[in-house]
N, C-alpha and C. Protein backbone atom coordinates (compact mmCIF):
# COMPACT_ATOMS: atom_id res chain seq x y z
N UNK A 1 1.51 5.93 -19.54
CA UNK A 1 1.07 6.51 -18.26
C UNK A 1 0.68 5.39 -17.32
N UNK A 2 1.02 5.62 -15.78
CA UNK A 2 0.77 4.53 -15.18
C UNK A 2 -0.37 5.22 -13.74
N UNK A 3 -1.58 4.31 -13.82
CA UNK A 3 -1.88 4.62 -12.66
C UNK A 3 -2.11 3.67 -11.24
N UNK A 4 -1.85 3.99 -10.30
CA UNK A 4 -2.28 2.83 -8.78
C UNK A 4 -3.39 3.56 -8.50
N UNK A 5 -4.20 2.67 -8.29
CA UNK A 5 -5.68 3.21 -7.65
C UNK A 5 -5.93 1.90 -6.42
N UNK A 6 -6.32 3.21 -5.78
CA UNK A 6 -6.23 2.31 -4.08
C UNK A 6 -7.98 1.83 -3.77
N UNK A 7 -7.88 0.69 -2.71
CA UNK A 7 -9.60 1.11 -2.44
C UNK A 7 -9.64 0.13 -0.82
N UNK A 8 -10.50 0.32 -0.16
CA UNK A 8 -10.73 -0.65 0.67
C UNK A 8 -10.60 0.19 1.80
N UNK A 9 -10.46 1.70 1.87
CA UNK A 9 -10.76 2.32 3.43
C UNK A 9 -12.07 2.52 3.96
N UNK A 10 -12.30 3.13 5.73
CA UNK A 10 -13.07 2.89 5.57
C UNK A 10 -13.14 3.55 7.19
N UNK A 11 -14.05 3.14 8.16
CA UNK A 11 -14.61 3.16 9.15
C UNK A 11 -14.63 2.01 10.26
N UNK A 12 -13.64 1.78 11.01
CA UNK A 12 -13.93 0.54 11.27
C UNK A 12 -13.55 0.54 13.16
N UNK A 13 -13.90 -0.12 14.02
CA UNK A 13 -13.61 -0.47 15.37
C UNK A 13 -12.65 -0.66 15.65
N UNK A 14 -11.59 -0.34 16.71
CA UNK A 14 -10.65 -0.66 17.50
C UNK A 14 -11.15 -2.22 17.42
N UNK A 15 -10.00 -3.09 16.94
CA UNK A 15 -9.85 -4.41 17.29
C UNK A 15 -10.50 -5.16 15.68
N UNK A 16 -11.11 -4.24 15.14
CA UNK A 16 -11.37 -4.26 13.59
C UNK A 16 -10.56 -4.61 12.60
N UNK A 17 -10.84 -5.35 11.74
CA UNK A 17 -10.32 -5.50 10.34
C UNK A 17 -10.75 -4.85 9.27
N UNK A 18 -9.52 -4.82 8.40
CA UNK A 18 -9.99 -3.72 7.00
C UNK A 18 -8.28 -4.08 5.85
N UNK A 19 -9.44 -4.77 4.81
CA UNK A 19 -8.42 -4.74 4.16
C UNK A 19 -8.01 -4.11 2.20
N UNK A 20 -6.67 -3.08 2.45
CA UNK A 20 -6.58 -2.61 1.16
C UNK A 20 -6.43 -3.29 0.08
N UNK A 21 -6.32 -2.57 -0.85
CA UNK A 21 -6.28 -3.06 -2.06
C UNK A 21 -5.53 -1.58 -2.92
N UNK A 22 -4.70 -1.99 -4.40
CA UNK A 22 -3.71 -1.47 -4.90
C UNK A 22 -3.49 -1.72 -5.98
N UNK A 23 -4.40 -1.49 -7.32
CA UNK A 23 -4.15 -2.01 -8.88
C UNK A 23 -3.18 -1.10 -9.64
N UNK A 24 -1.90 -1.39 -10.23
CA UNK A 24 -1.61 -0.84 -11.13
C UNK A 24 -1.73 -1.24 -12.15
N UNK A 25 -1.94 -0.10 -12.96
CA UNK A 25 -1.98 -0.20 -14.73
C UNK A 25 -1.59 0.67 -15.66
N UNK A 26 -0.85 0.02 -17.06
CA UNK A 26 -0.71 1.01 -17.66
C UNK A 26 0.81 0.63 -18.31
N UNK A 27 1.63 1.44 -18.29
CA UNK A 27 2.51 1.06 -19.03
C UNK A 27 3.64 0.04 -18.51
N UNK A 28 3.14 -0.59 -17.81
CA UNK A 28 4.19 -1.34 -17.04
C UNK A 28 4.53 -2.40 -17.55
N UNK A 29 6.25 -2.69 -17.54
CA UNK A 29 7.38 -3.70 -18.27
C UNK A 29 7.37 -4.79 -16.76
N UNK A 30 7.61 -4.20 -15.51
CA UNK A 30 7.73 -4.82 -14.84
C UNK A 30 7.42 -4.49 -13.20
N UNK A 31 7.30 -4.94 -12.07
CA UNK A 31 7.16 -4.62 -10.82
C UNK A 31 8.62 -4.28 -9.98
N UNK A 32 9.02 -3.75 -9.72
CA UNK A 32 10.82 -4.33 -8.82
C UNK A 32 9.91 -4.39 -7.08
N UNK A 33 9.26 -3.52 -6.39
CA UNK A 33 8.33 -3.77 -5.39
C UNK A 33 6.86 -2.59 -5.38
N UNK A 34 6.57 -3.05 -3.87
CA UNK A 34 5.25 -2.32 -4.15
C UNK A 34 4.71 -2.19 -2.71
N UNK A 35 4.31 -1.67 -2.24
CA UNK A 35 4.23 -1.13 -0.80
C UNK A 35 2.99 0.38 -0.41
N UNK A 36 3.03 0.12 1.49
CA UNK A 36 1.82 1.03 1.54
C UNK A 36 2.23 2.00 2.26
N UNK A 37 2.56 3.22 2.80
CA UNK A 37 3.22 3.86 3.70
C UNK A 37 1.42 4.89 4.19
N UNK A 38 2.02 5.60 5.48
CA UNK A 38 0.47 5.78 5.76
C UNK A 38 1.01 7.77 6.57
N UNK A 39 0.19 8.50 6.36
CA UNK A 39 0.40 9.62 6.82
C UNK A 39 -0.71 10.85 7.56
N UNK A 40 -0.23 11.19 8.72
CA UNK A 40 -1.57 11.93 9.26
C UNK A 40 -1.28 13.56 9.30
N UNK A 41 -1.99 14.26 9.17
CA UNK A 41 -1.99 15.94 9.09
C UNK A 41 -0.34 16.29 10.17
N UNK A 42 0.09 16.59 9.28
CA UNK A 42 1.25 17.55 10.10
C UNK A 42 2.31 16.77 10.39
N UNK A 43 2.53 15.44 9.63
CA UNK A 43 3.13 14.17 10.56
C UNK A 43 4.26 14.00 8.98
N UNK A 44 5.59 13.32 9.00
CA UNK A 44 5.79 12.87 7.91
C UNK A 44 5.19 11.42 7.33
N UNK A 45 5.53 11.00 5.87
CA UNK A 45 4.68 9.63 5.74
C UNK A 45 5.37 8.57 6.13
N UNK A 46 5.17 7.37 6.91
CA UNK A 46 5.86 6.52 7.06
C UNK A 46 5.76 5.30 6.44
N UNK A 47 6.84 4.57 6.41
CA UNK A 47 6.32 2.98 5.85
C UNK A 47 5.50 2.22 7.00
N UNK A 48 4.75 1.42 6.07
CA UNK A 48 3.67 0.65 7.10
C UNK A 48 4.05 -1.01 6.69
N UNK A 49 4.18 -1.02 5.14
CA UNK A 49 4.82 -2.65 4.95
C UNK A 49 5.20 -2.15 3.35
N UNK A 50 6.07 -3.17 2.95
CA UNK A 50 6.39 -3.54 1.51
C UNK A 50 6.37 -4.73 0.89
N UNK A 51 6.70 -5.18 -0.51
CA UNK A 51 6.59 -6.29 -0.88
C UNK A 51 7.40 -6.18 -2.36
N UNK A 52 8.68 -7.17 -2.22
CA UNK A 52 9.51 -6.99 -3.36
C UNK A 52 8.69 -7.97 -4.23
N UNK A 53 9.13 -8.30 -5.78
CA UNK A 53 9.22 -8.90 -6.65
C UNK A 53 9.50 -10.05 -6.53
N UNK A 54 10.42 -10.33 -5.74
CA UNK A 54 10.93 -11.78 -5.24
C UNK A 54 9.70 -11.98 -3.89
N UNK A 55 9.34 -11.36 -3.45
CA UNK A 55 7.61 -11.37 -2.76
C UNK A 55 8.45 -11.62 -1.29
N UNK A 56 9.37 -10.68 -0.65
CA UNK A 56 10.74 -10.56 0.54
C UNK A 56 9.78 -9.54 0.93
N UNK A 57 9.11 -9.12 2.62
CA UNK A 57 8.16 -8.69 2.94
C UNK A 57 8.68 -7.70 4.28
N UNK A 58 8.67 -6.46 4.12
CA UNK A 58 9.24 -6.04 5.42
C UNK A 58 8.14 -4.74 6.01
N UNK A 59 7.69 -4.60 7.35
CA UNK A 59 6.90 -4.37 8.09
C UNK A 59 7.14 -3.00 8.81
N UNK A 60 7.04 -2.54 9.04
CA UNK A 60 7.00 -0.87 10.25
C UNK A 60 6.60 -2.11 11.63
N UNK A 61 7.51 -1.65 12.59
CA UNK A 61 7.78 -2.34 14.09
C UNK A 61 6.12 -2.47 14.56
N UNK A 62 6.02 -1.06 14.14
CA UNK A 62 4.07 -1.05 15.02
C UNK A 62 2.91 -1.85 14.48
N UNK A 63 3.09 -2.61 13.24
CA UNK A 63 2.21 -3.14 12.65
C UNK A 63 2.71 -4.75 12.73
N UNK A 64 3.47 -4.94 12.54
CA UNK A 64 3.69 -6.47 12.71
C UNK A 64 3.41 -7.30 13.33
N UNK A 65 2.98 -8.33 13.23
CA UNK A 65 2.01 -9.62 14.11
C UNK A 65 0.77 -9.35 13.80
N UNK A 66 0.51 -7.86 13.11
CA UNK A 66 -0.99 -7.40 12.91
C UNK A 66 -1.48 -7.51 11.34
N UNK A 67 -0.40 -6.71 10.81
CA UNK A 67 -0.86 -6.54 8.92
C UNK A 67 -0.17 -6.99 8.64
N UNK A 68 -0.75 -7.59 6.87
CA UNK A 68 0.06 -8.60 6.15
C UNK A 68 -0.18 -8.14 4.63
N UNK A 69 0.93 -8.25 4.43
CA UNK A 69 0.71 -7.76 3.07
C UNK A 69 0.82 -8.80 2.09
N UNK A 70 0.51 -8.55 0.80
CA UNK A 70 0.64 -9.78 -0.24
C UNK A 70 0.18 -8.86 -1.35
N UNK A 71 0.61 -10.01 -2.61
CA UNK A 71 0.03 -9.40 -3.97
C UNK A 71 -0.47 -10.32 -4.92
N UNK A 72 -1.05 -10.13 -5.89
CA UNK A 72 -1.63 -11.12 -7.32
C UNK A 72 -0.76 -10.18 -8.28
N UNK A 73 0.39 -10.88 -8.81
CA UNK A 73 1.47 -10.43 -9.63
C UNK A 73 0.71 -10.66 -10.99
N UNK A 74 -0.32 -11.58 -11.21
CA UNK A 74 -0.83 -11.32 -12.28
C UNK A 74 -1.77 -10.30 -12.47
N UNK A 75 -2.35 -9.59 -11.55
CA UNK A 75 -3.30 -8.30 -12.00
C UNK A 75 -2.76 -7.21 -11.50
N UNK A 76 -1.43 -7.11 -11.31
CA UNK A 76 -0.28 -6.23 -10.45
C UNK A 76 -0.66 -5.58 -9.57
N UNK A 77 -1.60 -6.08 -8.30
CA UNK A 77 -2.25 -5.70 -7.22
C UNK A 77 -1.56 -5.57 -6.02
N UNK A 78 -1.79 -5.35 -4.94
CA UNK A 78 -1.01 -5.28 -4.03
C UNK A 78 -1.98 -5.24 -2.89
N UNK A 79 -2.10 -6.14 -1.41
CA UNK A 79 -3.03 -5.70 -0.96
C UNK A 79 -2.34 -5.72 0.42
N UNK A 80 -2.81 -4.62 1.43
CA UNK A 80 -2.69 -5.30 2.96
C UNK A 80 -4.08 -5.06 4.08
N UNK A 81 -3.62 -6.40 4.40
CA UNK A 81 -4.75 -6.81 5.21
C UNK A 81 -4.71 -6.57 6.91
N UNK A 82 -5.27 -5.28 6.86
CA UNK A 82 -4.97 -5.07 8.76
C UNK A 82 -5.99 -5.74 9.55
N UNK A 83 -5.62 -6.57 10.88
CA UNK A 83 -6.10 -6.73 11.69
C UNK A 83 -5.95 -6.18 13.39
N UNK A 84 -6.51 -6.23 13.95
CA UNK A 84 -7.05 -5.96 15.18
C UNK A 84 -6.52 -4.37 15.61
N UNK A 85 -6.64 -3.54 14.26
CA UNK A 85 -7.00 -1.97 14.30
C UNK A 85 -6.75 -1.44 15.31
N UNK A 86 -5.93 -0.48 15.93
CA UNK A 86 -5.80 0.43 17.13
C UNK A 86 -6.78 1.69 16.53
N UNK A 87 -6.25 2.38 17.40
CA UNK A 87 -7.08 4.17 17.00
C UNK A 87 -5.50 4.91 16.42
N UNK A 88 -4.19 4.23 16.99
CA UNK A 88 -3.13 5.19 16.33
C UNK A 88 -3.08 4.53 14.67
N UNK A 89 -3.63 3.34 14.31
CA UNK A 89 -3.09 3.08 12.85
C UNK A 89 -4.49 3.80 12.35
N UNK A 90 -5.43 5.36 12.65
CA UNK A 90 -6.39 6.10 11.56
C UNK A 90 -4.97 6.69 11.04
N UNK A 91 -4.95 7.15 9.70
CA UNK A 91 -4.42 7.95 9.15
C UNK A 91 -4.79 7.70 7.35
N UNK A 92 -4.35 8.72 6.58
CA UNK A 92 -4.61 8.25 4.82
C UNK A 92 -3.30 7.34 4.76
N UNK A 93 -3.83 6.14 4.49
CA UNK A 93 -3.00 4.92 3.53
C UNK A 93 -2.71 5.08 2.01
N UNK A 94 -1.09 5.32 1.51
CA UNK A 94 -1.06 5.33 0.73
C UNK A 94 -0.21 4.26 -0.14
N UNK A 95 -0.87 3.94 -1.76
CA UNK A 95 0.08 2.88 -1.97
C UNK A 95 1.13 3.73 -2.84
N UNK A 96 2.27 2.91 -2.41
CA UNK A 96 3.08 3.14 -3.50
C UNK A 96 4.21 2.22 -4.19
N UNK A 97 4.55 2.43 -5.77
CA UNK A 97 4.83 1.36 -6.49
C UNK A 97 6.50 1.89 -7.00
N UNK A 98 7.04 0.56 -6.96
CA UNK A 98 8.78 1.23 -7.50
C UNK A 98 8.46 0.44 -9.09
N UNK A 99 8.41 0.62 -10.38
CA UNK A 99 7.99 0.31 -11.53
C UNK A 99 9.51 0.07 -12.63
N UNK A 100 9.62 -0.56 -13.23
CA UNK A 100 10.34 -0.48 -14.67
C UNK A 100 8.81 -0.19 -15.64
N UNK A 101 9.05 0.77 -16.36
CA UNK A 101 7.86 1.31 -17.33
C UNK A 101 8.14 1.45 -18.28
N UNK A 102 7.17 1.77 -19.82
CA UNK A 102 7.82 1.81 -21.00
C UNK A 102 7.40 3.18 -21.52
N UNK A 103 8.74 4.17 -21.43
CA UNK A 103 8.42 5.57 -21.84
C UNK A 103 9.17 5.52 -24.00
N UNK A 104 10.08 6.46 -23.60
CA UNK A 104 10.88 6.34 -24.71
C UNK A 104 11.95 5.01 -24.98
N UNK A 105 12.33 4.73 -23.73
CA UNK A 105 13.05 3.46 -23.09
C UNK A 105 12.61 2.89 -22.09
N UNK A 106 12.81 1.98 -21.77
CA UNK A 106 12.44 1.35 -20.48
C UNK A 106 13.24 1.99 -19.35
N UNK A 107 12.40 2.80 -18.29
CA UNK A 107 12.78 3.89 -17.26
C UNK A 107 12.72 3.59 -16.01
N UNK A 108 13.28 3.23 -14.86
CA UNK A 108 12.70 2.96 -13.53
C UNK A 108 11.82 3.98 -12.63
N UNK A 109 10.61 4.25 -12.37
CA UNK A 109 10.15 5.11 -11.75
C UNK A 109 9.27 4.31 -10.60
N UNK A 110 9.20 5.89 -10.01
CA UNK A 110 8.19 5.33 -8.72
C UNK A 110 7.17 6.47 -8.53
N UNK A 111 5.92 5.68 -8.72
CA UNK A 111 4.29 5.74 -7.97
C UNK A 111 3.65 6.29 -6.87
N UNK A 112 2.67 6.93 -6.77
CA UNK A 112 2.00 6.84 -5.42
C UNK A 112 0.88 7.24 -6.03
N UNK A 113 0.16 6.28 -5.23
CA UNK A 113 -1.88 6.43 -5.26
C UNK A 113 -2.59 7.91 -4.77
N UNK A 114 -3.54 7.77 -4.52
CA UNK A 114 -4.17 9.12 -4.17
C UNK A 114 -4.33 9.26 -2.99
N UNK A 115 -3.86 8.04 -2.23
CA UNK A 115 -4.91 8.10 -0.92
C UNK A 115 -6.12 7.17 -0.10
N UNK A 116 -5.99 6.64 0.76
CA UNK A 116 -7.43 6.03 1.26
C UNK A 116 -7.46 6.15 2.56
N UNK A 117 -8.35 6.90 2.95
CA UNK A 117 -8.49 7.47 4.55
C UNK A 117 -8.99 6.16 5.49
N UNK A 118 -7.89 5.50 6.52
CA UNK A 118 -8.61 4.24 7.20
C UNK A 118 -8.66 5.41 8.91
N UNK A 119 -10.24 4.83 9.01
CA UNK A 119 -10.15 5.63 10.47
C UNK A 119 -10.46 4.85 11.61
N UNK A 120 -10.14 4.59 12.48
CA UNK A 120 -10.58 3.52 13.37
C UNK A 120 -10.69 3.81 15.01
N UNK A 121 -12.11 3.71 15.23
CA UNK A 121 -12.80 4.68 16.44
C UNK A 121 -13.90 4.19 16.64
N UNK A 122 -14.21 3.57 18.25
CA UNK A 122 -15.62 3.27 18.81
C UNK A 122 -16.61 4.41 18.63
């Protein structure tokens, strides 16, 4: 069984920083990538950034120059680090992981966290 557990939302100012965080654990053989996509009531989820295995980094147009993503491949973390916060990037941040795992065989699946509500408002 594999779980991502997210943490690092929060409350924060227009022009604010806030940065996630993304542990998986559990039965995992390997990473292929790992990424955060973000979604608000009534809206579909979108990508916000990713991060392959080979650590090849690709961004959503609206966030770039702003968030950065990265990972510690040794504690299979994943984190992104937003800066200078609008009020359109509030929404729940979610992570999610593309995995090789060890079921009956080694299986490719994919992840998603629970959730971390970032809200950002004077």
């Amino acid at each position: 069984q594999v779980q991502l557990v997210e943490s690092g939302g929060g409350l924060v100012q227009p022009g604010g920083s806030l940065r996630l965080s993304c542990a998986a654990s559990g039965s995992i053989f390997s990473i292929n990538a790992m990424g955060w996509y973000r979604q608000n009531p009534g809206k579909q989820r979108e990508l916000v950034a990713t991060i392959t295995s080979s650590g090849s980094t690709n961004y959503a147009d609206s966030v770039k120059g702003r968030f950065t993503i990265s990972r510690d491949t040794a504690k299979n973390t994943v984190y992104l680090q937003m800066n200078s916060l609008k009020p359109e990037d509030t929404a729940v941040y979610y992570c999610n992981a593309d995995l090789e795992v060890v079921v009956t065989t080694l299986t490719r699946r994919g992840y998603w966290g629970q959730g971390t509500q970032v809200t950002v408002s004077s």
